[in-house]
Protein backbone atom coordinates (compact mmCIF):
# COMPACT_ATOMS: atom_id res chain seq x y z
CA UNK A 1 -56.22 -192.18 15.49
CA UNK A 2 -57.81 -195.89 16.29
CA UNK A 3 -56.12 -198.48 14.06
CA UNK A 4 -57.34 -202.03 14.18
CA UNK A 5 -55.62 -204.01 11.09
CA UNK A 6 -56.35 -207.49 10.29
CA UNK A 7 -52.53 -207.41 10.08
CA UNK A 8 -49.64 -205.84 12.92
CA UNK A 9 -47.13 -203.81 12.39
CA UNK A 10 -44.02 -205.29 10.87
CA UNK A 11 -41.73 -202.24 11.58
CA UNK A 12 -41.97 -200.73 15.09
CA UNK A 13 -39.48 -198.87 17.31
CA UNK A 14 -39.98 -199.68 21.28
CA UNK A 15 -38.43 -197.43 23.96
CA UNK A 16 -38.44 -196.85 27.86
CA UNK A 17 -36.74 -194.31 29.32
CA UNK A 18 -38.89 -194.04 32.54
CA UNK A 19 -35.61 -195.74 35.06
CA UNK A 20 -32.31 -195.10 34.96
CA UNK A 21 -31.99 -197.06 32.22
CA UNK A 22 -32.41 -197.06 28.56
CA UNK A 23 -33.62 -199.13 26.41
CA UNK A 24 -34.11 -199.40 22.63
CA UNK A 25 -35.49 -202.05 20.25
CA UNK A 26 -36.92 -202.57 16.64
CA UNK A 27 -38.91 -205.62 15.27
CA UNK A 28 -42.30 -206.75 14.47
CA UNK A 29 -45.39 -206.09 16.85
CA UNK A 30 -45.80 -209.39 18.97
CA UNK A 31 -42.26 -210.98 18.16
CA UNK A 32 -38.68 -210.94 18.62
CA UNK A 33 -35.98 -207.72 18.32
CA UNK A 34 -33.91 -207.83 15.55
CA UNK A 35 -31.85 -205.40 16.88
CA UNK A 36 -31.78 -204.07 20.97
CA UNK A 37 -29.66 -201.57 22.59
CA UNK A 38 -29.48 -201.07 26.60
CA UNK A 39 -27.51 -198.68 28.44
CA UNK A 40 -27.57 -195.73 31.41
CA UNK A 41 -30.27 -193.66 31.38
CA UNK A 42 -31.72 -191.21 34.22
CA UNK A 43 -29.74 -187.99 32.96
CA UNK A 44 -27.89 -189.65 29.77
CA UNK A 45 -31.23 -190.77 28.19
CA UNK A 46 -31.47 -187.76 26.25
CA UNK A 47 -28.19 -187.49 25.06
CA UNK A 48 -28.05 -190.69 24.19
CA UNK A 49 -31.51 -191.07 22.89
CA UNK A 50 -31.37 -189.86 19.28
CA UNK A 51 -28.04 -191.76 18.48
CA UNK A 52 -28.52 -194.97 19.18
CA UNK A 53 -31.62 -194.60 17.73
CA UNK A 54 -30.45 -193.74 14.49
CA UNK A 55 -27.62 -196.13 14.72
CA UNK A 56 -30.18 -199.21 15.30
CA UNK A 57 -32.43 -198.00 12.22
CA UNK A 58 -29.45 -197.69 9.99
CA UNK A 59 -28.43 -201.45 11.71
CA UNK A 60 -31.79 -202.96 10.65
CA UNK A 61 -31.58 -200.87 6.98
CA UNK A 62 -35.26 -199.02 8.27
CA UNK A 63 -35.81 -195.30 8.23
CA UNK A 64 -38.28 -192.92 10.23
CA UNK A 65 -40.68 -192.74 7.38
CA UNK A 66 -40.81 -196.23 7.06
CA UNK A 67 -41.99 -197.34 10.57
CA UNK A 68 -45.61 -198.61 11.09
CA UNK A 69 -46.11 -197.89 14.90
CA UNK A 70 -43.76 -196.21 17.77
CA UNK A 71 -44.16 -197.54 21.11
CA UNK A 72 -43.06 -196.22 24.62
CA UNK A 73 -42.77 -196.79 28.41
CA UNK A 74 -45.66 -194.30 29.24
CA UNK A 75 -45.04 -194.63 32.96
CA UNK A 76 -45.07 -194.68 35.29
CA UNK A 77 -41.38 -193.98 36.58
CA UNK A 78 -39.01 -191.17 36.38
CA UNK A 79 -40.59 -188.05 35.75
CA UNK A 80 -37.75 -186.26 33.87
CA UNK A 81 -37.23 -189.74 31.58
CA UNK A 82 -40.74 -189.68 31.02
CA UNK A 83 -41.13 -186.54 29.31
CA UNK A 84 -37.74 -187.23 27.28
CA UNK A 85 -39.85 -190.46 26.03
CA UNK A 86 -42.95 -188.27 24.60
CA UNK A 87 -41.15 -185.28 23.26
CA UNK A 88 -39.04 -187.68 21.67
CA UNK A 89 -41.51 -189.41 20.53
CA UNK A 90 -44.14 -186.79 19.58
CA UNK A 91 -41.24 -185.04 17.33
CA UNK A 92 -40.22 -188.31 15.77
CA UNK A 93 -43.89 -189.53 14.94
CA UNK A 94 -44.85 -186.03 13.19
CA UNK A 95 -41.53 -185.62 11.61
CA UNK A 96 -40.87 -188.71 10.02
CA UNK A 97 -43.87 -188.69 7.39
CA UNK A 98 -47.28 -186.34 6.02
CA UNK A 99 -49.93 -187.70 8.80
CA UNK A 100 -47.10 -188.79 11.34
CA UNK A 101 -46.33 -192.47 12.50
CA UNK A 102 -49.27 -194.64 15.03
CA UNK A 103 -48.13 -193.78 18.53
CA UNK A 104 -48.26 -196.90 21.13
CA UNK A 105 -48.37 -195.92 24.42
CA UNK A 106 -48.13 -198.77 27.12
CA UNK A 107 -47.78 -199.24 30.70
CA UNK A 108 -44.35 -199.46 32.51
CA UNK A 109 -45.24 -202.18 35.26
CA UNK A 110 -47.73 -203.96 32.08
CA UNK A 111 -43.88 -204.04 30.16
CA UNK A 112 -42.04 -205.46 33.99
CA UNK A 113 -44.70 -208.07 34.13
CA UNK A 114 -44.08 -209.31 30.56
CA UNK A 115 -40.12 -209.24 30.90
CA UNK A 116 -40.60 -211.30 33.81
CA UNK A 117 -43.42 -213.34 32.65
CA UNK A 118 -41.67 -216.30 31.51
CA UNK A 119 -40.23 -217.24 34.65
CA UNK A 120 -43.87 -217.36 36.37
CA UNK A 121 -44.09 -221.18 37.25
CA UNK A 122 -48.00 -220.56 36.34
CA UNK A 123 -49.81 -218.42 34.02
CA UNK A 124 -51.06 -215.31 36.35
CA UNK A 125 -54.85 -214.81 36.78
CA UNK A 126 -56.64 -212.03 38.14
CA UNK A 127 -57.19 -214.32 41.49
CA UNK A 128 -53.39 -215.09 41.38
CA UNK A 129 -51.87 -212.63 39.56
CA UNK A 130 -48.34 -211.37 39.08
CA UNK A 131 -47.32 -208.20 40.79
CA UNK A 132 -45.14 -205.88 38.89
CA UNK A 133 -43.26 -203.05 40.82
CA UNK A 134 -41.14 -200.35 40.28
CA UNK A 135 -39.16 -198.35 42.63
CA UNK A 136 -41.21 -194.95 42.66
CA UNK A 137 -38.18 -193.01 44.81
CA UNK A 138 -39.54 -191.18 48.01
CA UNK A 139 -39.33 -193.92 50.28
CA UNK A 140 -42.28 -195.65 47.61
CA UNK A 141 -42.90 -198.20 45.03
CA UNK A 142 -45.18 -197.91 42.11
CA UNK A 143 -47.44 -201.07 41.70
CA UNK A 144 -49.63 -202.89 39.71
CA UNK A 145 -51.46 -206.80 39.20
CA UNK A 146 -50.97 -208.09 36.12
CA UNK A 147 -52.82 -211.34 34.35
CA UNK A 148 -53.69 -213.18 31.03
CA UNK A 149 -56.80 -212.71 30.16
CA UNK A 150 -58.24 -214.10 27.16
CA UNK A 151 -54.57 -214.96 26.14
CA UNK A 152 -52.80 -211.77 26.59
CA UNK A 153 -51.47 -210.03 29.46
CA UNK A 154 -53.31 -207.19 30.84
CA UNK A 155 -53.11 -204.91 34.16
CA UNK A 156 -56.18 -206.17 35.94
CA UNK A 157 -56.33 -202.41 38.09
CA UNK A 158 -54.79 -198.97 37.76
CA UNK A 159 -51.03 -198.64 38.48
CA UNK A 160 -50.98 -196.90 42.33
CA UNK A 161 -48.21 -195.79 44.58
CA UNK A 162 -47.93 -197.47 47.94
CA UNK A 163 -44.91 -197.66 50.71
CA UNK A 164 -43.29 -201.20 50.71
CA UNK A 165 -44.69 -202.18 54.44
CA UNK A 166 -47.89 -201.41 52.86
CA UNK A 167 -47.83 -203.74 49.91
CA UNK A 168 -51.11 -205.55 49.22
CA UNK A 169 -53.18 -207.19 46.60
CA UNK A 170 -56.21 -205.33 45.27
CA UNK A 171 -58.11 -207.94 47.72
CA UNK A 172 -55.91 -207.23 50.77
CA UNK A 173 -53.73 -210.17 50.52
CA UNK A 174 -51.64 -210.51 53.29
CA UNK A 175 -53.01 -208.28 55.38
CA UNK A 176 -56.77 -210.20 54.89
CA UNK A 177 -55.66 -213.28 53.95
CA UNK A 178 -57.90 -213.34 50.80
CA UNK A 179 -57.13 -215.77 48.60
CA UNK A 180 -53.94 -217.32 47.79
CA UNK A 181 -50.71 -215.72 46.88
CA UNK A 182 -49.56 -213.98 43.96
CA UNK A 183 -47.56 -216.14 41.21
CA UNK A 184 -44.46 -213.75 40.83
CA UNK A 185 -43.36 -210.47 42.51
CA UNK A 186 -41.17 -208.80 39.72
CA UNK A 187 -39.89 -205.30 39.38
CA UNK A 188 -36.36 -203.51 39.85
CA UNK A 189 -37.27 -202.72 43.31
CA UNK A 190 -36.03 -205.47 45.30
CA UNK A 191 -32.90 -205.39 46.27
CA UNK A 192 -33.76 -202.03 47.60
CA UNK A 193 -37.10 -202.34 49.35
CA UNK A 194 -37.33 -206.38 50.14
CA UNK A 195 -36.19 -206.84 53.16
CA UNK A 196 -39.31 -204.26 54.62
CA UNK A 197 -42.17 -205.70 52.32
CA UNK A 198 -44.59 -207.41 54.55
CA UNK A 199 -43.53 -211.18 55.73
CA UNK A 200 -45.64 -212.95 53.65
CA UNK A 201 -44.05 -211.29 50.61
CA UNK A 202 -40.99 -212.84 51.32
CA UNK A 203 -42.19 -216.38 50.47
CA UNK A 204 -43.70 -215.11 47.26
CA UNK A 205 -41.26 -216.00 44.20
CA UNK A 206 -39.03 -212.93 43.06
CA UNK A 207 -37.16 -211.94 40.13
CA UNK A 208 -35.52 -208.74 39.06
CA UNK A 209 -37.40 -207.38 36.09
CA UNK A 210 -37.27 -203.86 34.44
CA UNK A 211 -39.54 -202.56 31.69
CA UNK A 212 -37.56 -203.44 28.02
CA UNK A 213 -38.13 -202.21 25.03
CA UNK A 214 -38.18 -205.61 24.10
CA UNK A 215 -41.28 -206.40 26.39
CA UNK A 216 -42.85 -203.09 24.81
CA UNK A 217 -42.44 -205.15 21.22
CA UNK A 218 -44.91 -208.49 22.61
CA UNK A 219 -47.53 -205.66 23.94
CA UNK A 220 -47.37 -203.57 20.98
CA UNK A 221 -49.50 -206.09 19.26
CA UNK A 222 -52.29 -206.49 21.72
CA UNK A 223 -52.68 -202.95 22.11
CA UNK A 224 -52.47 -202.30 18.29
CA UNK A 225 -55.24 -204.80 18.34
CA UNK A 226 -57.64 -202.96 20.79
CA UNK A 227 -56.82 -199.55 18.86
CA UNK A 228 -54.86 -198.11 20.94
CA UNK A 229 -52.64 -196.25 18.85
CA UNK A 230 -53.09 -192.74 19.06
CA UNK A 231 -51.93 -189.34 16.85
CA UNK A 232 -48.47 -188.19 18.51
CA UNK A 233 -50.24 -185.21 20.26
CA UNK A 234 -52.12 -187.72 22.57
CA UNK A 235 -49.03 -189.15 23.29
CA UNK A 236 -48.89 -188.21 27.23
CA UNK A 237 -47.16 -189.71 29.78
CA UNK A 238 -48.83 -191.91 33.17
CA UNK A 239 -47.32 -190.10 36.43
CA UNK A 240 -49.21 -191.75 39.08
CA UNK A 241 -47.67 -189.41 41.53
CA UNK A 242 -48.35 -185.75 41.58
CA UNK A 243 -45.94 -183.45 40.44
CA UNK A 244 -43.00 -182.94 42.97
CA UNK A 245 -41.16 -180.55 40.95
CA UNK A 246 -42.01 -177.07 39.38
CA UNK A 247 -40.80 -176.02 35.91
CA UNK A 248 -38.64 -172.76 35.55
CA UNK A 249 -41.83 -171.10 34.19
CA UNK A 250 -43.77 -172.48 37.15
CA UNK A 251 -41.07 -171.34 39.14
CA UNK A 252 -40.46 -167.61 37.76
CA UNK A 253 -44.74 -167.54 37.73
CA UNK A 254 -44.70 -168.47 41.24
CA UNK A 255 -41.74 -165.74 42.04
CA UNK A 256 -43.69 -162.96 40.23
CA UNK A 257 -46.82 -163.44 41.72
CA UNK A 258 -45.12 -162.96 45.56
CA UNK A 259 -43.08 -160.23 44.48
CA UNK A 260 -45.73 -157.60 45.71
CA UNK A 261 -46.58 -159.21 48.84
CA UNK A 262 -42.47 -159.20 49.53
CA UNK A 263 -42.16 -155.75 48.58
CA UNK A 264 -44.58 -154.58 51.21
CA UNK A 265 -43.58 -156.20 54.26
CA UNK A 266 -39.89 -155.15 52.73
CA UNK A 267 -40.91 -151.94 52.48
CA UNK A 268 -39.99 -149.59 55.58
CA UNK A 269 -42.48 -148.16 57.39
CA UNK A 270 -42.53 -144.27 57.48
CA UNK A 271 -43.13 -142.54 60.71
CA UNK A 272 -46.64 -141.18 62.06
């Protein structure tokens, strides 16, 4: 489902639930909220999903069938609030209209480099670009280069996972000392990690920046632009990581499958 319309979308729901918190937004592709909601997420999200979703449609006077797009944090970032984000959205895109509602999927470090974009003292380029992170958990950060290209703001390389000594620029900057700086570290990482990122980090400007719903909004219309809308089934999330948790089916698979190997060094031995 590729849609590339001279005109955006006028009526879009944003959402992130991939950190512990949750946000919410509706407005046009490209512009300002007209209506924003931001609260705990982490374990609440999906409890607390549905409602205030509902409660900012019926705010704005917009229903499910009426939306043009639905975009979302596709990750990376909490694995449990990023499957709430694309079974929430998968049901609401099919259910809310015959041929379901254009899914947007978009980056979660692309959405921390646009929240903090306006307090870059420079546009970022891909030889200076802004660095978006996110604290990945584990002792790690999720991490990604951000910069305008051709007026909007793209990642200029794949979102990775890296420990915070280990921080670097896709050309080795500071460990190689190739090229200058970046413009902006951003991310909701920190206050956590910032005190072990490399020393030449530290004289990089910082601000805190997570990845809004209202940040999702400005990308929406640069990646309804490129087609990237997609049917609700291709809606997937971006995990970066590899799974470090098994399902209960994975779980009761993996239990079933040992169960004979158990039994017979269980079993007692009878004598010669």
């Amino acid at each position: 489902m590729n849609h590339t319309p001279a005109s955006l979308p006028q009526k879009v729901l944003a959402l992130d639930t991939s950190t512990d918190r949750l946000s919410l937004a509706l407005g046009p592709a490209g512009g300002e909220p007209l209506a924003v909601y931001s609260g705990p997420g982490g374990a609440q999200a999906s409890a607390e999903l549905l409602p205030r979703l509902l409660g900012l449609l019926a705010e704005v006077g917009w229903t499910l069938a009426g939306l043009d797009a639905i975009a979302f944090g596709q990750g990376p970032g909490s694995f449990t609030g990023l499957r709430t984000a694309c079974s929430v959205v998968q049901g609401l895109a099919v259910a809310a209209r015959p041929g379901g509602v254009p899914v947007l999927p978009i980056p979660t470090l692309l959405a921390v480099a646009q929240a903090a974009l306006p307090q870059a003292a420079q546009a970022p380029t891909p030889e200076r670009p802004l660095v978006a992170v996110l604290d990945a958990r584990m002792d790690e950060l999720y991490v990604a280069e951000a910069a305008v290209v051709q007026g909007a703001l793209r990642l200029t390389a794949p979102a990775a996972l890296c420990a915070p000594d280990q921080l670097s620029t896709r050309v080795g900057w500071p460990a190689q000392d190739h090229g200058p700086a970046p413009v902006l570290l951003a991310g909701n990482a920190l206050g956590t990690y910032g005190t072990r990122l490399p020393a030449a980090w530290q004289a990089v400007p910082q601000v805190e920046a997570w990845p809004t719903a209202s940040a999702l909004l400005v990308l929406a219309a640069t990646a309804w632009q490129q087609g990237g809308a997609v049917a609700a089934a291709d809606a997937q999330p971006l995990y970066v990581r590899d799974k470090v948790a098994q399902t209960t089916e994975e779980r009761a698979r993996l239990k079933a499958a040992s169960a004979p190997h158990t039994a017979a060094h269980s079993a007692p031995h009878s004598a010669p």
